[in-house]
Protein backbone atom coordinates (compact mmCIF):
# COMPACT_ATOMS: atom_id res chain seq x y z
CA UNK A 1 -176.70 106.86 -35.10
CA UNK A 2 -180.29 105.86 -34.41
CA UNK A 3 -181.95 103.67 -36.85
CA UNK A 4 -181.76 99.90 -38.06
CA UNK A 5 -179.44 97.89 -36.05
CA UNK A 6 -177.31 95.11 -37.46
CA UNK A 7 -177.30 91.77 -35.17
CA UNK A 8 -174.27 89.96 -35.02
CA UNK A 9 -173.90 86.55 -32.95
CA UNK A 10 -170.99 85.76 -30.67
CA UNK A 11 -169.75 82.73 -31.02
CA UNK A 12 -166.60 80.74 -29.52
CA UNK A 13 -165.34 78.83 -26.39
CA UNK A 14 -166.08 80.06 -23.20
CA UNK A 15 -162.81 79.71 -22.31
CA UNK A 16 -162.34 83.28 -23.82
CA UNK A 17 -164.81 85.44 -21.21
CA UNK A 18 -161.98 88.26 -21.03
CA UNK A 19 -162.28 88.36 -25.62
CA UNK A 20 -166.46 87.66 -25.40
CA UNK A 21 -167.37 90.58 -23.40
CA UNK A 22 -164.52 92.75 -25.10
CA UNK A 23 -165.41 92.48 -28.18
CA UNK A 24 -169.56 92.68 -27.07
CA UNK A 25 -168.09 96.28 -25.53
CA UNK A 26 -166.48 96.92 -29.03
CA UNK A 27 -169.18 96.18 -31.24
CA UNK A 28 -172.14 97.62 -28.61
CA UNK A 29 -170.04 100.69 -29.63
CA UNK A 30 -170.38 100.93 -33.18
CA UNK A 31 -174.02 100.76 -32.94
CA UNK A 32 -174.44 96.50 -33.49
CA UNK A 33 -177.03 95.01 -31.14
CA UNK A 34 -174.35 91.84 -29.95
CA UNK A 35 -175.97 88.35 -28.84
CA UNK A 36 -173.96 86.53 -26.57
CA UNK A 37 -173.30 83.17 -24.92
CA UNK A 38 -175.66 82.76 -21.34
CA UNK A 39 -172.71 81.91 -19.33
CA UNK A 40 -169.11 80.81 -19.25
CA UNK A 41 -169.12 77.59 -18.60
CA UNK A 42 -165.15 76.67 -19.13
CA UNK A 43 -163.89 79.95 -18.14
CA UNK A 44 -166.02 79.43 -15.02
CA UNK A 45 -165.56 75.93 -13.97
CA UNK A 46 -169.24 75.08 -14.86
CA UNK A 47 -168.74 71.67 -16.42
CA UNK A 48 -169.79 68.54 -14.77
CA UNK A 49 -171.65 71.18 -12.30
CA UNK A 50 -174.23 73.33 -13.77
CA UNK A 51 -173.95 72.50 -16.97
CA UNK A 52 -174.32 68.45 -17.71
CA UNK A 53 -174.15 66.73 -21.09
CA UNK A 54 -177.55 66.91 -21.30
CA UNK A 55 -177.92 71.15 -20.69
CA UNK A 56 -174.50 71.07 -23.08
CA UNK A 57 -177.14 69.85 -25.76
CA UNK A 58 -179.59 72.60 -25.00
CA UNK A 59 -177.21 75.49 -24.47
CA UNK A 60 -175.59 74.18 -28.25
CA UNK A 61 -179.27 74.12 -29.72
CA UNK A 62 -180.57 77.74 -28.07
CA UNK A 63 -177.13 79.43 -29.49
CA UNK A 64 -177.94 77.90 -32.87
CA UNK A 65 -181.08 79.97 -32.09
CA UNK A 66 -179.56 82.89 -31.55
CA UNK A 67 -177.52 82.35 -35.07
CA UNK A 68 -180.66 82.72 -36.36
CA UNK A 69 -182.07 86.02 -34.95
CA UNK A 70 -178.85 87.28 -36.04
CA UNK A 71 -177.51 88.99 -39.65
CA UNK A 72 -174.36 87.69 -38.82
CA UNK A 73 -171.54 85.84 -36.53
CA UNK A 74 -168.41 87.05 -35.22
CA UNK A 75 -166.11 83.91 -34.26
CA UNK A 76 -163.53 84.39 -31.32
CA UNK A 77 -161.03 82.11 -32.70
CA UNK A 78 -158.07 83.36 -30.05
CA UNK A 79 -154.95 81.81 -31.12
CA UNK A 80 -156.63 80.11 -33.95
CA UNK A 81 -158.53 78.12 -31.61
CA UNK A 82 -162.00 76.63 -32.70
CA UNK A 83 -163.71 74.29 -31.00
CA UNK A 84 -166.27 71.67 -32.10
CA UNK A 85 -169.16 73.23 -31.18
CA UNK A 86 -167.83 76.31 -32.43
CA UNK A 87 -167.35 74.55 -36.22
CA UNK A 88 -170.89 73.22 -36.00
CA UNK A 89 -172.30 77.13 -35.19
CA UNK A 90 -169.69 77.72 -38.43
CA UNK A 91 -171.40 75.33 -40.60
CA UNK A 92 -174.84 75.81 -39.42
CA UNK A 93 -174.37 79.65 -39.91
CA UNK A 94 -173.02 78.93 -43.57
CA UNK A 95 -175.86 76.65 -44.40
CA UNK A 96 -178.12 79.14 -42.98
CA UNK A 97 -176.64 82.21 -45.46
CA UNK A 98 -175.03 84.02 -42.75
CA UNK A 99 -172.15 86.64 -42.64
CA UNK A 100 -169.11 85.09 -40.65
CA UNK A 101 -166.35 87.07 -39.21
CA UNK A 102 -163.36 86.48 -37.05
CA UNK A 103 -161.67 88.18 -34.29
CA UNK A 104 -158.12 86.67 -35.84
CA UNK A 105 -158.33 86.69 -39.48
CA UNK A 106 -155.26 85.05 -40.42
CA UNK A 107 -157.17 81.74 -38.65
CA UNK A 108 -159.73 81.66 -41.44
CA UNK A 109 -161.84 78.20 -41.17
């Protein structure tokens, strides 16, 4: 399958590395170039470390980027869970037109 590509954003809490680069694996399969988070920062300890309140705002505003190099997002919503910056990718994907999928259906936001 060689041809044009559909992009689809990850999106979720980093507390779900294990589900992030699963599904990336998954969907790198089927032939979907995947954009991801840069790190982990709750699955890796990061906060109040690396990542202050202050690179919390940029990493929120370059994945909102990424939303928008992308035809669609896929939402890790383990458990149902959805965090707040993961509602505000939500609404700025919907206000942007995009596609939105998630890993646990039966969670629809």
């Amino acid at each position: 399958m060689v041809g044009k590509y559909k992009v689809v954003t990850l999106c979720g809490s980093t507390k779900f590395k294990e589900d992030f680069i699963r599904v990336q694996k998954e969907l790198s399969l089927k032939g979907i170039i995947v954009i991801s988070v840069g790190l982990f920062g709750h699955a890796d300890g990061e906060f109040g470390t690396i990542i202050t309140d202050e690179t919390k705002v940029m990493l929120d505003d370059m994945h909102k980027r990424k939303i928008d190099m992308a035809d669609e997002i896929y939402v890790i919503n383990k458990d149902g869970y959805i965090g707040s910056s993961t509602r505000s990718e939500i609404q700025y994907a919907k206000d942007t037109g995009k596609k939105i999928k998630y890993m646990e259906e039966s969670y629809f936001v």
